[in-house]
C-alpha atoms as a PDB file:
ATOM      1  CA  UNK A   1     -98.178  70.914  43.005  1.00  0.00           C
ATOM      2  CA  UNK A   2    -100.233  73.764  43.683  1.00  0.00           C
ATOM      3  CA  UNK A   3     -99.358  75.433  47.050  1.00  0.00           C
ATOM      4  CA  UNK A   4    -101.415  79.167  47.280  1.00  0.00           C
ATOM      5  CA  UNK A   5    -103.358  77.923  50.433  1.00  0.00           C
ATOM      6  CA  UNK A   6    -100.077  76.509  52.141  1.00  0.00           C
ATOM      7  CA  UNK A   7     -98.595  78.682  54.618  1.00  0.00           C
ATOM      8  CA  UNK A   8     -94.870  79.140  53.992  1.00  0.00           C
ATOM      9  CA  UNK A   9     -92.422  79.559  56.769  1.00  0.00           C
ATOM     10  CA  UNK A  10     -88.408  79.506  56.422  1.00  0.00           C
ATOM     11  CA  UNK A  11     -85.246  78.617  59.366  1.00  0.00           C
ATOM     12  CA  UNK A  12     -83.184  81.052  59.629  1.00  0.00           C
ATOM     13  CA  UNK A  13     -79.736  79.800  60.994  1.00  0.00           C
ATOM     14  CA  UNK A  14     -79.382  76.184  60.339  1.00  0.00           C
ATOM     15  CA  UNK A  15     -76.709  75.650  59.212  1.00  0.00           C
ATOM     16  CA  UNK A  16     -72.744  76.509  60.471  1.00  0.00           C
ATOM     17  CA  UNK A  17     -71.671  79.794  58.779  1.00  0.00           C
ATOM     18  CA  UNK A  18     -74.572  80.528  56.495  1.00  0.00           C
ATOM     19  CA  UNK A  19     -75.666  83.618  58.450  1.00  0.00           C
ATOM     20  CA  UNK A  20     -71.729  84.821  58.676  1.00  0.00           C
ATOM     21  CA  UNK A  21     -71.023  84.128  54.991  1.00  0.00           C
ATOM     22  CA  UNK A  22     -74.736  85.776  54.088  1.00  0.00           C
ATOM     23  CA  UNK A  23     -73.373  89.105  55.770  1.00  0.00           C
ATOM     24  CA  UNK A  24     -76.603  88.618  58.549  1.00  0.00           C
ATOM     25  CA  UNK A  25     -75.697  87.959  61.847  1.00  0.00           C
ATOM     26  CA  UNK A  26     -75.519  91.366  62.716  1.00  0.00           C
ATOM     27  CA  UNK A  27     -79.401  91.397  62.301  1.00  0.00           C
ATOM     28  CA  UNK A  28     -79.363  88.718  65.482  1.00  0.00           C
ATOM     29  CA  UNK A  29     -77.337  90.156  67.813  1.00  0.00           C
ATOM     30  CA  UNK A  30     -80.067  90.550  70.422  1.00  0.00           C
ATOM     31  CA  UNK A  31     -81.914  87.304  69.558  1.00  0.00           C
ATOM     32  CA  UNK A  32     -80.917  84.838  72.589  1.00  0.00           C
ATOM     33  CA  UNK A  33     -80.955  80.917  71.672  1.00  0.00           C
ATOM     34  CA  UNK A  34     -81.341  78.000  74.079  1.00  0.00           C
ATOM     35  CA  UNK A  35     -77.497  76.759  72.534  1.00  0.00           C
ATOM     36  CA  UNK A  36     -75.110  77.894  70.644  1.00  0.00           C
ATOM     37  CA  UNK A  37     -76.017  76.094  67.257  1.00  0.00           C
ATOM     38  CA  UNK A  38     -79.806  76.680  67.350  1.00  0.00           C
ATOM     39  CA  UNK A  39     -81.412  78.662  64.719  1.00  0.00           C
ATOM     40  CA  UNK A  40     -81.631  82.143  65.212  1.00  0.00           C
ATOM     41  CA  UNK A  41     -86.202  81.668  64.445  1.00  0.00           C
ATOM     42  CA  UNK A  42     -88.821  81.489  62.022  1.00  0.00           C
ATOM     43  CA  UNK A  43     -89.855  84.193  59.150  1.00  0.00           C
ATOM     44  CA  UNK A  44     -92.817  84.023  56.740  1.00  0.00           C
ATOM     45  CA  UNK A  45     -92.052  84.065  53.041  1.00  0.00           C
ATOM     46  CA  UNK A  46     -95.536  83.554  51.975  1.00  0.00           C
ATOM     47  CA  UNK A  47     -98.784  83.873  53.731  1.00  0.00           C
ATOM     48  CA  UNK A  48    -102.128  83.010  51.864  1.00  0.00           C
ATOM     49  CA  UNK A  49    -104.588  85.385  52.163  1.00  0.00           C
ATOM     50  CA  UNK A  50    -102.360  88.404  53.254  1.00  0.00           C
ATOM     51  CA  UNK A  51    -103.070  91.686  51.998  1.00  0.00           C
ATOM     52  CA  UNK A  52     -99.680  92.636  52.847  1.00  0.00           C
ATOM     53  CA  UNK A  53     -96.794  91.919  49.839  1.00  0.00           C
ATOM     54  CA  UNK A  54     -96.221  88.743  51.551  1.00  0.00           C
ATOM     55  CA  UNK A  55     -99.754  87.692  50.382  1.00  0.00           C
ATOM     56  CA  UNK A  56     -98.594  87.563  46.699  1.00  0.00           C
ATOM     57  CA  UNK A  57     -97.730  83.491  45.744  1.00  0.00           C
ATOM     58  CA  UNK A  58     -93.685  83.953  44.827  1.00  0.00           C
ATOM     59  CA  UNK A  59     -93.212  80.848  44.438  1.00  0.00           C
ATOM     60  CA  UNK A  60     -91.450  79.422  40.355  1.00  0.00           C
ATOM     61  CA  UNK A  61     -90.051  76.517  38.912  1.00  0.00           C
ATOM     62  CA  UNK A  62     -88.395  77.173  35.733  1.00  0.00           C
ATOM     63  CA  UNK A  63     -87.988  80.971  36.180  1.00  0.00           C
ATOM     64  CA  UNK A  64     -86.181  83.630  38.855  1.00  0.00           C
ATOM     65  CA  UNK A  65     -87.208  86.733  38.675  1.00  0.00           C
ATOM     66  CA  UNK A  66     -84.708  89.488  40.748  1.00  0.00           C
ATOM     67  CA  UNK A  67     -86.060  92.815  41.696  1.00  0.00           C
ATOM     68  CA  UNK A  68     -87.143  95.213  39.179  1.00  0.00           C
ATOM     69  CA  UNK A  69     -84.707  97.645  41.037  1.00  0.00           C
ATOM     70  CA  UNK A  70     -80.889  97.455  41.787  1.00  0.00           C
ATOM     71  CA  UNK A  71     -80.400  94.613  44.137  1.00  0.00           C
ATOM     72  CA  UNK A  72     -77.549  92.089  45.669  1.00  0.00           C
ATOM     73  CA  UNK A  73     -79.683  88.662  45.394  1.00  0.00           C
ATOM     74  CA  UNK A  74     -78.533  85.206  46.563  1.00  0.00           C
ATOM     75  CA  UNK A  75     -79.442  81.948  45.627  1.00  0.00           C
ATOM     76  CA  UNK A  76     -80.177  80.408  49.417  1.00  0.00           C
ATOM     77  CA  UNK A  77     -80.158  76.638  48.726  1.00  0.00           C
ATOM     78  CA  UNK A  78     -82.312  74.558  51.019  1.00  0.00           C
ATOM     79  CA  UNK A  79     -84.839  71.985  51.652  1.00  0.00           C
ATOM     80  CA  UNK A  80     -88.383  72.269  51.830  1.00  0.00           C
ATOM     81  CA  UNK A  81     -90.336  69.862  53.917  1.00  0.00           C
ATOM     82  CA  UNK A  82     -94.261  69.746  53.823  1.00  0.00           C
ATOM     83  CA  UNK A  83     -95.729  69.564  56.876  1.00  0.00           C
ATOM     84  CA  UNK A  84     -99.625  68.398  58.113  1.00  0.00           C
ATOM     85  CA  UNK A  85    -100.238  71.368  60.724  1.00  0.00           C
ATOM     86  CA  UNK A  86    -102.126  69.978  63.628  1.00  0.00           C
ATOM     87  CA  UNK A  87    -103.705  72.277  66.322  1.00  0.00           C
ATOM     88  CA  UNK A  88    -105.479  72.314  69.828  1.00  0.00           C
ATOM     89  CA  UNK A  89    -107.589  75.587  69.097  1.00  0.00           C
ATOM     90  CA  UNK A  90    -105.026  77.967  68.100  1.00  0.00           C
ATOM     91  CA  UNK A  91    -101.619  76.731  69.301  1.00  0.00           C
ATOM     92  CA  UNK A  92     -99.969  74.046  67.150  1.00  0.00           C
ATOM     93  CA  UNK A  93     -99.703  70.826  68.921  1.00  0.00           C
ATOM     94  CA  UNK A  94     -97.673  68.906  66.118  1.00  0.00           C
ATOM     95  CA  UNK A  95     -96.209  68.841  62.647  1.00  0.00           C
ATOM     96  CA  UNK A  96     -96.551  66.219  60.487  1.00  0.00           C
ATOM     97  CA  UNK A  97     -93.912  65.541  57.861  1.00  0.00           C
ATOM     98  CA  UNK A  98     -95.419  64.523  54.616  1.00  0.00           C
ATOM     99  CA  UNK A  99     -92.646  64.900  51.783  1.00  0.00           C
ATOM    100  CA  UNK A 100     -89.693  67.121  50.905  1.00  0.00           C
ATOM    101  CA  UNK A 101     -88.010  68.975  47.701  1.00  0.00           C
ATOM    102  CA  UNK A 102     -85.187  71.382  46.941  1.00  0.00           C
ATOM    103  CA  UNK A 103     -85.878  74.742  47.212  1.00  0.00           C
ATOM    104  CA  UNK A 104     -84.463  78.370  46.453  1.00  0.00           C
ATOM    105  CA  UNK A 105     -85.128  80.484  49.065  1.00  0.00           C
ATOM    106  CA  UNK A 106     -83.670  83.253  47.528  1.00  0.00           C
ATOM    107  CA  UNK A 107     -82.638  86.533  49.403  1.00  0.00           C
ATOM    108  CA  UNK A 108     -82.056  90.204  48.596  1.00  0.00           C
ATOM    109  CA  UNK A 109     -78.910  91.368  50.868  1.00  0.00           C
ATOM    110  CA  UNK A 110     -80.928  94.471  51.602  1.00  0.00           C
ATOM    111  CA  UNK A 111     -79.488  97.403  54.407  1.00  0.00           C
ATOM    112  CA  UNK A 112     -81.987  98.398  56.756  1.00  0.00           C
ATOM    113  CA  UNK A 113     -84.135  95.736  56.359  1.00  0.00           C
ATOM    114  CA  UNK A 114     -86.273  95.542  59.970  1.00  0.00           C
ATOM    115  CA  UNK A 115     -88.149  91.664  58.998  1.00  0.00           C
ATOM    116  CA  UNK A 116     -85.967  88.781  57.651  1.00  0.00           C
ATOM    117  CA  UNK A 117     -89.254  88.648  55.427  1.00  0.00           C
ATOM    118  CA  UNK A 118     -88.642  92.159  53.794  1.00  0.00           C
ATOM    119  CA  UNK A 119     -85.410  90.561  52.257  1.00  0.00           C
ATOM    120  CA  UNK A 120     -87.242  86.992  50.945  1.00  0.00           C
ATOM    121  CA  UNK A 121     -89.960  88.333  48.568  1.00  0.00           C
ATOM    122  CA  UNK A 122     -90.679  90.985  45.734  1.00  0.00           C
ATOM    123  CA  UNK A 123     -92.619  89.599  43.011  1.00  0.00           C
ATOM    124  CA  UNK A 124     -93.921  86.404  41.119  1.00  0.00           C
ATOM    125  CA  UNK A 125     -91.155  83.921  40.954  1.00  0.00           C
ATOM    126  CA  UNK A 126     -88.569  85.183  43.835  1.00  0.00           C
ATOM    127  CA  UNK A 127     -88.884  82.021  45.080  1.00  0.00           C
ATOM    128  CA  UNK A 128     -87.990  78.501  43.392  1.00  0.00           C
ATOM    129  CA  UNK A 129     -89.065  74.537  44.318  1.00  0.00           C
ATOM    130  CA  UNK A 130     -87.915  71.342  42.828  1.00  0.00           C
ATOM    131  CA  UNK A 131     -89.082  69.138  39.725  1.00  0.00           C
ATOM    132  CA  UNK A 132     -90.833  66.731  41.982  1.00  0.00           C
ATOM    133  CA  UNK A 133     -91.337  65.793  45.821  1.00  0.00           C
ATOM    134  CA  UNK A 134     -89.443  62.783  47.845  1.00  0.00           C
ATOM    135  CA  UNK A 135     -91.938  61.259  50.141  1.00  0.00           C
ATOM    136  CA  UNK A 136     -90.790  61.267  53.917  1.00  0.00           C
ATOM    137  CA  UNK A 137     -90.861  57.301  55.794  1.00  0.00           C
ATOM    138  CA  UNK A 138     -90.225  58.738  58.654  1.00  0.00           C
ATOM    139  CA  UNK A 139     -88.905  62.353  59.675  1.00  0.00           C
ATOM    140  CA  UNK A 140     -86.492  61.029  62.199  1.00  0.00           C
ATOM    141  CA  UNK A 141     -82.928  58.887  61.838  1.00  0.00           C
ATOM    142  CA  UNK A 142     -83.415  55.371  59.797  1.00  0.00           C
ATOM    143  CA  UNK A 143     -85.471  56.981  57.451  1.00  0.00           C
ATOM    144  CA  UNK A 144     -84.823  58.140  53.146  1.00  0.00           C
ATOM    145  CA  UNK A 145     -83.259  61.898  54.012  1.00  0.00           C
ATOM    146  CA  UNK A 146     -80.347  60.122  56.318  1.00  0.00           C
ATOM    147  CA  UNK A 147     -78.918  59.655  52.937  1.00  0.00           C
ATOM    148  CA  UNK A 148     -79.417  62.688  50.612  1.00  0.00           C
ATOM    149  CA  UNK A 149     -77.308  65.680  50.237  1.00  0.00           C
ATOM    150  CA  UNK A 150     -78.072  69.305  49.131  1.00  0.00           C
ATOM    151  CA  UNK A 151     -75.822  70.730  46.248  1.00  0.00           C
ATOM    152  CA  UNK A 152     -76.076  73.940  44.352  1.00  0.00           C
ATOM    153  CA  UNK A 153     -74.596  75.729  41.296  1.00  0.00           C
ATOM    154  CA  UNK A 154     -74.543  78.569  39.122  1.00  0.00           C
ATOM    155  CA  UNK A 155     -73.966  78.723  35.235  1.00  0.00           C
ATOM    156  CA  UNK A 156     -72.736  81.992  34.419  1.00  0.00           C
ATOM    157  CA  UNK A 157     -71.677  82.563  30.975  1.00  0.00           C
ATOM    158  CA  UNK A 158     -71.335  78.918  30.281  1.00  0.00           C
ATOM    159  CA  UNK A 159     -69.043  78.147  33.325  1.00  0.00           C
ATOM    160  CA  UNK A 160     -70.472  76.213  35.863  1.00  0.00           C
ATOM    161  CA  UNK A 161     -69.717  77.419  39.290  1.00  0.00           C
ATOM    162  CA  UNK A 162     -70.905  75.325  42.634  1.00  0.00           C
ATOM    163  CA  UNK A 163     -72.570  77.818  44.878  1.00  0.00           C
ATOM    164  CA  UNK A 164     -73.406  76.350  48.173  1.00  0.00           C
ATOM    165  CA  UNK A 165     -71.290  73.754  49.595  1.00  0.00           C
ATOM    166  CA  UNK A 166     -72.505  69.766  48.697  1.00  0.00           C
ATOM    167  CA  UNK A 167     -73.751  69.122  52.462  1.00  0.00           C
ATOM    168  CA  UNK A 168     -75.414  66.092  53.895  1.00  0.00           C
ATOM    169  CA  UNK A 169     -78.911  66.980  55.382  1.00  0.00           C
ATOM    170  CA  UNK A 170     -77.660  65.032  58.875  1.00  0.00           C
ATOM    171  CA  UNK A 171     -75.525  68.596  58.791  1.00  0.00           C
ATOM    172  CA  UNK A 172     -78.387  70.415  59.658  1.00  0.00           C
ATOM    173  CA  UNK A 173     -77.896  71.595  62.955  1.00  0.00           C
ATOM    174  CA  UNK A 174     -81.451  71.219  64.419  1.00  0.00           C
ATOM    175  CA  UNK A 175     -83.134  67.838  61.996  1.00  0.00           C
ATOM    176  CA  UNK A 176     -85.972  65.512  62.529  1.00  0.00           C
ATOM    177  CA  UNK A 177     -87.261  65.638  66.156  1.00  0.00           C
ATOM    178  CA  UNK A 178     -85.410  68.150  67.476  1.00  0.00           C
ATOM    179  CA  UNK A 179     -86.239  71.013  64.488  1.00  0.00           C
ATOM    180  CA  UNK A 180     -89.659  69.467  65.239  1.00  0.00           C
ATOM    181  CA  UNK A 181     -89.981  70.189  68.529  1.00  0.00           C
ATOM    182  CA  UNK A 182     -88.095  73.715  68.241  1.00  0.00           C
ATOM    183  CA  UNK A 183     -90.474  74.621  65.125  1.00  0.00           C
ATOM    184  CA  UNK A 184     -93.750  73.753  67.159  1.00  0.00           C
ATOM    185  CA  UNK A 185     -92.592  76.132  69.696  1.00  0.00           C
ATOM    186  CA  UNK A 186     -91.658  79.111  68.154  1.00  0.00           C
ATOM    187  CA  UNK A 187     -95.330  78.638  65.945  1.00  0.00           C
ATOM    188  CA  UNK A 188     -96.579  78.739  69.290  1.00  0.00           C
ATOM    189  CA  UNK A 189     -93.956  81.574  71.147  1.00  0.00           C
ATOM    190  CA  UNK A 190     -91.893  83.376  68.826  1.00  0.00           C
ATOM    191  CA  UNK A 191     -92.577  87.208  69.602  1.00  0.00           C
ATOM    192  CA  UNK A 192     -92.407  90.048  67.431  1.00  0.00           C
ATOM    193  CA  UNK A 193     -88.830  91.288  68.269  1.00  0.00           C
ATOM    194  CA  UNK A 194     -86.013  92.682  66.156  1.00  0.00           C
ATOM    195  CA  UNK A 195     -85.876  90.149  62.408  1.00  0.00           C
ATOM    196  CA  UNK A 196     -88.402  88.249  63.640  1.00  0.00           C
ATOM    197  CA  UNK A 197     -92.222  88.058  63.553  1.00  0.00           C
ATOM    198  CA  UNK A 198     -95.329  86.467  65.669  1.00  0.00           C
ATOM    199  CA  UNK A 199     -95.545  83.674  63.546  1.00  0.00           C
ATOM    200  CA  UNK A 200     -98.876  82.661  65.826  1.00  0.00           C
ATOM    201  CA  UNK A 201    -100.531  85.673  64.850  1.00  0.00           C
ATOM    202  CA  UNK A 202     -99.646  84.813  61.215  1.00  0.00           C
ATOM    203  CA  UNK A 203    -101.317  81.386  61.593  1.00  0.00           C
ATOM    204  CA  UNK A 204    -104.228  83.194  62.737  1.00  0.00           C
ATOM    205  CA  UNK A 205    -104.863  85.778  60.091  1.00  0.00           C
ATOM    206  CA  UNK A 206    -104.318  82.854  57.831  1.00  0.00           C
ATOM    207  CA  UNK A 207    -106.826  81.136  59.492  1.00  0.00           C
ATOM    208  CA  UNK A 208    -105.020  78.278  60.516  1.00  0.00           C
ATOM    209  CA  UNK A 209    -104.184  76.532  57.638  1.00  0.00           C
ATOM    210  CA  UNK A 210    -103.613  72.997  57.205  1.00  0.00           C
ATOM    211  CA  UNK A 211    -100.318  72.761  56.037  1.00  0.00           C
ATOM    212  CA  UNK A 212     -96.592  75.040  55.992  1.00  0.00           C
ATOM    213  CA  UNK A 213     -94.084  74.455  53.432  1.00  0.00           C
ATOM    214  CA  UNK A 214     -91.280  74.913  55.427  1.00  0.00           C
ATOM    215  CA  UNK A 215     -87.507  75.644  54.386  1.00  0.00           C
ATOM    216  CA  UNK A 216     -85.113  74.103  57.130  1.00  0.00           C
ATOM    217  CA  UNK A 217     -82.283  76.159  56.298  1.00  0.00           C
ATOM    218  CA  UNK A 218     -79.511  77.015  53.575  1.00  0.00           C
ATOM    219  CA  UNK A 219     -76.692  75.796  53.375  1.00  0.00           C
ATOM    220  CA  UNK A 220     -73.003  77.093  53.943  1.00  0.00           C
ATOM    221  CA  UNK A 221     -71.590  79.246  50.443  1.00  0.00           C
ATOM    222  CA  UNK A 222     -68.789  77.807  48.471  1.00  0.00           C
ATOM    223  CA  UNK A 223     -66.335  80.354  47.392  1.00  0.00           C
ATOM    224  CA  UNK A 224     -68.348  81.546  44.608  1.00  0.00           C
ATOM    225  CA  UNK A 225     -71.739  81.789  45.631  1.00  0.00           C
ATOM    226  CA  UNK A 226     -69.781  83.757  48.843  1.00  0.00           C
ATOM    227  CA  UNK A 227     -68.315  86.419  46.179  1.00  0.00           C
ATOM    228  CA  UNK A 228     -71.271  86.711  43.422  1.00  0.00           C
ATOM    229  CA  UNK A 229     -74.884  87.394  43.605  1.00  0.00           C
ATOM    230  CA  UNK A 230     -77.132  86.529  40.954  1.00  0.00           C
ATOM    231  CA  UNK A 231     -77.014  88.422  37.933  1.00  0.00           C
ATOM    232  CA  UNK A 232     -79.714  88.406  34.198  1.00  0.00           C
ATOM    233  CA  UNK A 233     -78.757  85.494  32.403  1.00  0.00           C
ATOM    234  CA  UNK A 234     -77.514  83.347  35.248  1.00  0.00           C
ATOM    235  CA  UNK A 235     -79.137  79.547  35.771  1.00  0.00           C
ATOM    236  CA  UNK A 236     -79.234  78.249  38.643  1.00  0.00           C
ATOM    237  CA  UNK A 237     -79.402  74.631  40.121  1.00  0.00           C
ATOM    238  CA  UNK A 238     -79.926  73.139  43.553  1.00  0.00           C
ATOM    239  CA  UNK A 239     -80.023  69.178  43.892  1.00  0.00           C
ATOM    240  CA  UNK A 240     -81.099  66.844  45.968  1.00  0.00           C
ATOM    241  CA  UNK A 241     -79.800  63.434  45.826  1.00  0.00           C
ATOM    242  CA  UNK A 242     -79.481  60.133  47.324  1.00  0.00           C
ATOM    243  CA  UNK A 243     -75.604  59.821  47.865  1.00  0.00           C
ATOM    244  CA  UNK A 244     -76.081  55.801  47.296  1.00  0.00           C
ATOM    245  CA  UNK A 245     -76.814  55.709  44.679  1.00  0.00           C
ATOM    246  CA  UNK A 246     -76.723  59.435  42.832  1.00  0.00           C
ATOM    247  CA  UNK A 247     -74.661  61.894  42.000  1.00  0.00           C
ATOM    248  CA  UNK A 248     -73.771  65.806  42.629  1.00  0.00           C
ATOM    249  CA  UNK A 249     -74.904  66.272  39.215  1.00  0.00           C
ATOM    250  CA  UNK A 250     -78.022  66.676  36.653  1.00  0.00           C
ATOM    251  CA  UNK A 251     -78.184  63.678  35.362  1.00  0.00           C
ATOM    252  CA  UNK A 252     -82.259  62.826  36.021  1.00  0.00           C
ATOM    253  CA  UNK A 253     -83.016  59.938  38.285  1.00  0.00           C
ATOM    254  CA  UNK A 254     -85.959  58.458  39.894  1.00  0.00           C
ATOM    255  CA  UNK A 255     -84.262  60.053  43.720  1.00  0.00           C
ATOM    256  CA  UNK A 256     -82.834  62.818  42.921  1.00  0.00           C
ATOM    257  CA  UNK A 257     -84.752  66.122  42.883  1.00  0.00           C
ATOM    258  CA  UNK A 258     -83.571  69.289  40.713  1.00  0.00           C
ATOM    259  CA  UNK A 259     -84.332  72.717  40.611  1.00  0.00           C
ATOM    260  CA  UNK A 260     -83.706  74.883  37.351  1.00  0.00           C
ATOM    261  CA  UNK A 261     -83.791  77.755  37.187  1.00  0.00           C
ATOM    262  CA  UNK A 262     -83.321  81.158  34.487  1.00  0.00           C
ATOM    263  CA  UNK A 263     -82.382  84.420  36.126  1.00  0.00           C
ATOM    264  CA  UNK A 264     -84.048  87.023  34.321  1.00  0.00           C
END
């Protein structure tokens, strides 16, 4: 599915010890949250349009791409929902939740960085997005993502490795209505302050477009995606599967959704 006029936005902090594990929650200190397990905010991965790097489309399937310069990338393993933006002149009223895939948000661990964003895109295929989409009944309890989980791995030198930790998506901290509600209003509110960026300004000099891929968060790091960043050579999975009836593995099926990926 071709996604250069969709507006891509990512969660940072959705999940319970990704940010610690990640070596980032330094970078929020001085960002204040309404609780305790609210994400930290919002950062733009890809903006159509942009003349800035974040303009350029990063987004792969088969193929990861790290930095052409010496660099500590991660595999972030999420889930990527796309959402119908709806507006009342320029603030965004609601989000509309149209279908969801696995995606590989991945990150450079990058000292000094000012913008969450300086850290989630370098070049064609930094990012990565699953084989196919899952469409969404309803984005709110009863519907198909009560029952999927989010896996990852790594294949290094022929030894598979699980990288994130397998996680049910009811373990995101903010889900359905609440990340929702949260998302509309930091579209709308969000200010340019410390990691973070005026995502309503961004909407703007996009010209308000009519979708946002949006990545709800990665998951926590088992011990070896913790330890070990990516390295040439490296493949890399992240699954998405219906735990009634699927597996944690790659075994194809009509539900599950995989991402594969060659680190080169």
């Amino acid at each position: 599915m071709e996604l250069k006029n969709v507006i891509g936005l990512g969660v940072a902090g959705n999940f319970a010890h990704h940010l610690e594990q990640a070596g980032e929650l330094k970078d929020f200190e001085n960002v204040v949250t309404a609780e305790p397990d609210a994400p930290k905010g919002i950062f733009p991965f890809y903006l159509p349009g942009s003349d800035s790097f974040l303009g350029l489309y990063s987004i792969g399937t088969d193929k990861l791409n790290l930095p052409n310069y010496e660099a500590n990338a991660q595999v972030e393993p999420e889930i990527a929902v796309l959402f119908d933006l709806i507006y009342n002149d320029d603030k965004v009223t609601d989000l509309v939740a149209q279908k969801f895939t696995t995606f590989n948000d991945c990150t450079i661990r990058k000292e000094g960085a000012k913008k969450i964003s300086e850290k989630k895109s370098w070049g064609i295929n930094s990012k990565g997005i699953g084989d196919k989409w899952i469409t969404i009944d309803k984005f709110e309890e009863g519907g198909v993502m009560d029952h999927y989980h989010l896996c990852s791995f790594v294949e290094r030198n022929g030894i598979l490795h699980p990288y994130g930790v397998d996680a049910p998506l009811l373990g995101y901290s903010y889900f359905y209505t609440k990340l929702k509600t949260w998302l509309i209003d930091k579209m709308n509110t969000q200010e340019d302050f410390g990691p973070l960026e005026d995502i309503a300004a961004h909407l703007k000099a996009c010209d308000y477009p009519e979708q946002a891929l949006i990545s709800i968060g990665a998951t926590a790091y088992a011990e070896f995606g913790e330890n070990n960043y990516l390295q040439s050579a490296d493949v890399v999975y992240v699954v998405a599967y219906d735990a009634r009836t699927d597996s944690a593995d790659f075994e194809a099926s009509e539900s599950k959704v995989i991402l594969h990926q060659k680190v080169q």
